[in-house]
Each structure stands twice: as structure tokens, then as C-alpha cells.
C-alpha atoms as a PDB file:
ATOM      1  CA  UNK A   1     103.887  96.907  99.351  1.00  0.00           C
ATOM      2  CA  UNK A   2     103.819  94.886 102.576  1.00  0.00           C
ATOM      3  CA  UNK A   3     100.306  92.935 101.489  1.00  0.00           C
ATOM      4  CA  UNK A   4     102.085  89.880 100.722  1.00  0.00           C
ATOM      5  CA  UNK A   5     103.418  89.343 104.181  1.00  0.00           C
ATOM      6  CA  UNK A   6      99.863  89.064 105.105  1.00  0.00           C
ATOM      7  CA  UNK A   7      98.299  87.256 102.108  1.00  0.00           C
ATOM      8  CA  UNK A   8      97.775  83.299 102.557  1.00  0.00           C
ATOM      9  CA  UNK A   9     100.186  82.888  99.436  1.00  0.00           C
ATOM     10  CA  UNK A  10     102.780  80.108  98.146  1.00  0.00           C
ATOM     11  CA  UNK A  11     106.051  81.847  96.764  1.00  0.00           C
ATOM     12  CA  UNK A  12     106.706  80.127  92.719  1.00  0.00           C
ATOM     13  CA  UNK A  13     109.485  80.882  90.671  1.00  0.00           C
ATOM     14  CA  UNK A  14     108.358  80.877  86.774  1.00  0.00           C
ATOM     15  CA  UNK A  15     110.900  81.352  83.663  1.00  0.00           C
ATOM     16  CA  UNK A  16     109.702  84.317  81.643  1.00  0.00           C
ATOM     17  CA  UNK A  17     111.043  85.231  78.311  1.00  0.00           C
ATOM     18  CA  UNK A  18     113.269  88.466  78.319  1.00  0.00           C
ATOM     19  CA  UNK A  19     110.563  90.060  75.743  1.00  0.00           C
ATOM     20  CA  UNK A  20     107.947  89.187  78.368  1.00  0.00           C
ATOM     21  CA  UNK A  21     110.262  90.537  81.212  1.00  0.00           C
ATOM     22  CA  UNK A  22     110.835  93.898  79.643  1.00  0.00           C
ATOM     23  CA  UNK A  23     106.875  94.156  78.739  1.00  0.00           C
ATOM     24  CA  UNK A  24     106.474  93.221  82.517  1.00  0.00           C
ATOM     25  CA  UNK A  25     108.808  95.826  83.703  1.00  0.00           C
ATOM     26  CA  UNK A  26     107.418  98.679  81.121  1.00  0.00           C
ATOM     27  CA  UNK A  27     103.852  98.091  82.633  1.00  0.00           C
ATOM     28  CA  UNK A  28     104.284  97.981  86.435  1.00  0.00           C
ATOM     29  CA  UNK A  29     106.591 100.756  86.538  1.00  0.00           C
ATOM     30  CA  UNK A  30     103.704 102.638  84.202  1.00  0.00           C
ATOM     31  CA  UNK A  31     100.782 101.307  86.559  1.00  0.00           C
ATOM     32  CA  UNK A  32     102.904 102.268  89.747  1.00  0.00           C
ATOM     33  CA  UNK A  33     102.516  98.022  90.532  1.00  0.00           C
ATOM     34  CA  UNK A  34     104.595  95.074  91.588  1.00  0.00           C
ATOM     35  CA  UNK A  35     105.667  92.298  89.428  1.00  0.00           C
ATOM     36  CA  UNK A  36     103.637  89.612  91.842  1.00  0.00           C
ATOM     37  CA  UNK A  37     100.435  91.850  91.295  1.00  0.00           C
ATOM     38  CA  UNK A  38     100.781  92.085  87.847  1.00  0.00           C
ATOM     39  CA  UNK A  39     101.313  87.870  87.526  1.00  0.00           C
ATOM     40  CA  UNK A  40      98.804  87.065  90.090  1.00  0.00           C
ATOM     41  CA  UNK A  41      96.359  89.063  87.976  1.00  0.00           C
ATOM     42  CA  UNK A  42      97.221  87.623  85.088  1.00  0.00           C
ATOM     43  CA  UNK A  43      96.847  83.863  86.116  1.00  0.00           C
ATOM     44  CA  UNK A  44      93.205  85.114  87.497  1.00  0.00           C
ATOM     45  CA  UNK A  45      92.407  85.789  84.081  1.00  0.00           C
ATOM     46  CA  UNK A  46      93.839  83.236  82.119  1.00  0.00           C
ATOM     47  CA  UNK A  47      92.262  80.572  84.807  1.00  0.00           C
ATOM     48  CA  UNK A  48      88.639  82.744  85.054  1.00  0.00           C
ATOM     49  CA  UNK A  49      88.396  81.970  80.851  1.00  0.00           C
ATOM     50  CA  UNK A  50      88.878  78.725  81.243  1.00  0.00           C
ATOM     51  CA  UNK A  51      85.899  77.808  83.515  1.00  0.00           C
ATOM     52  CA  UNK A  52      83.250  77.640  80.867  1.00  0.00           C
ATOM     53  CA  UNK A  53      79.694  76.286  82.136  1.00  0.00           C
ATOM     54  CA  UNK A  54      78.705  73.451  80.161  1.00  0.00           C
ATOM     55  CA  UNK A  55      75.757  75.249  78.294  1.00  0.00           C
ATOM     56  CA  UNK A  56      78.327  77.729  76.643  1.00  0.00           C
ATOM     57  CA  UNK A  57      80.393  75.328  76.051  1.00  0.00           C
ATOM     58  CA  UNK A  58      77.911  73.358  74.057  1.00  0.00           C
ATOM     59  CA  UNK A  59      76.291  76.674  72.473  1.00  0.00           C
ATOM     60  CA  UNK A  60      80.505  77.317  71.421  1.00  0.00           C
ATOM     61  CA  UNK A  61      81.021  73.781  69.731  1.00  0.00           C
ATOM     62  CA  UNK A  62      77.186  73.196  68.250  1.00  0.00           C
ATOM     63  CA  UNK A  63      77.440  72.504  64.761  1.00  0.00           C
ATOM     64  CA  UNK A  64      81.250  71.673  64.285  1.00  0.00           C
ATOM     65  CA  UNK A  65      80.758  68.167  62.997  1.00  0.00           C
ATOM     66  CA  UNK A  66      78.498  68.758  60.632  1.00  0.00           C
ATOM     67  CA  UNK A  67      79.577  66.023  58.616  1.00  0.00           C
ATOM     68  CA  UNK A  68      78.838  63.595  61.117  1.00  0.00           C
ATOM     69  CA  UNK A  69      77.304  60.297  60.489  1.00  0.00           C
ATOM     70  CA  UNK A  70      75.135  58.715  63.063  1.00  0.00           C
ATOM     71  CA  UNK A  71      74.566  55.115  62.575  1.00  0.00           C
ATOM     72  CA  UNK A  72      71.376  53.791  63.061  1.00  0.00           C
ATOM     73  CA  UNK A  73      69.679  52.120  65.720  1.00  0.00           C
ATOM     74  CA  UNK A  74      69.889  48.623  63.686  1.00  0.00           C
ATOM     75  CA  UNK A  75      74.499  49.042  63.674  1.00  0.00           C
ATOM     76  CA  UNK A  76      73.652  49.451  67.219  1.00  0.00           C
ATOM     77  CA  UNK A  77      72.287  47.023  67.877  1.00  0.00           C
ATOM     78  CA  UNK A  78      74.299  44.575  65.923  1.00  0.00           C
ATOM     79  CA  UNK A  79      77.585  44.573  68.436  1.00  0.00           C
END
């Protein structure tokens, strides 16, 4: 209860939905949790997803142009 006294953290105010409050409220009463744990967990995840290396990223997005036409070397060249 007292970890974030101790935890190198910045205090941010966010606007949640009353849906999304209620959902909130549901789970860390259920999980026994605090509304900052649930959050900060949340943001790990949604920020963790959205460091991709760059060879999954590539295998993700091969092949989604495949009506892409390359001009050749001679258009190129012609600039």
C-alpha cells in the first residue's frame, strides 16, 4: 500500500470514461489491487507491444503491396 512513497514515480491525472472506471473498480477490488497498479500495468503492456524489432516488423508487413510497381532502372535514371 505504502510502495508508492518509495517508488521513483511522477503523479498524472488521466480522464477515464465512467464504463472504464466501473470496469477499473470491479477488477481491483476482485484482484485485492490499487487503481495505480492496475494503470501502471496496463501502460507496461500497451507500451511493451509497441516495441517491435525491425525483423518482425518487416516479417508483419511483407507482402502488403503486392500490387506494387517498381520502375526500372532506366525511370531512374532519367530525373
Amino acid at each position: 500500500m505504502y510502495t508508492a512513497l518509495y517508488m521513483a514515480s511522477r503523479r498524472t491525472q488521466i480522464y477515464l470514461t465512467v464504463e472504464q472506471r466501473r470496469r477499473l473498480d470491479e477488477r481491483r477490488r476482485r484482484e485485492k489491487r490499487t487503481l495505480a497498479e492496475l494503470v501502471r500495468e496496463a501502460v507496461d503492456g500497451y507500451l511493451a507491444d509497441r516495441s517491435a524489432d525491425a525483423a518482425t516488423a518487416l516479417s508483419s508487413t511483407f507482402g502488403a503491396l503486392p500490387e506494387l510497381r517498381v520502375p526500372s532502372r532506366d525511370e531512374w535514371d532519367r530525373g
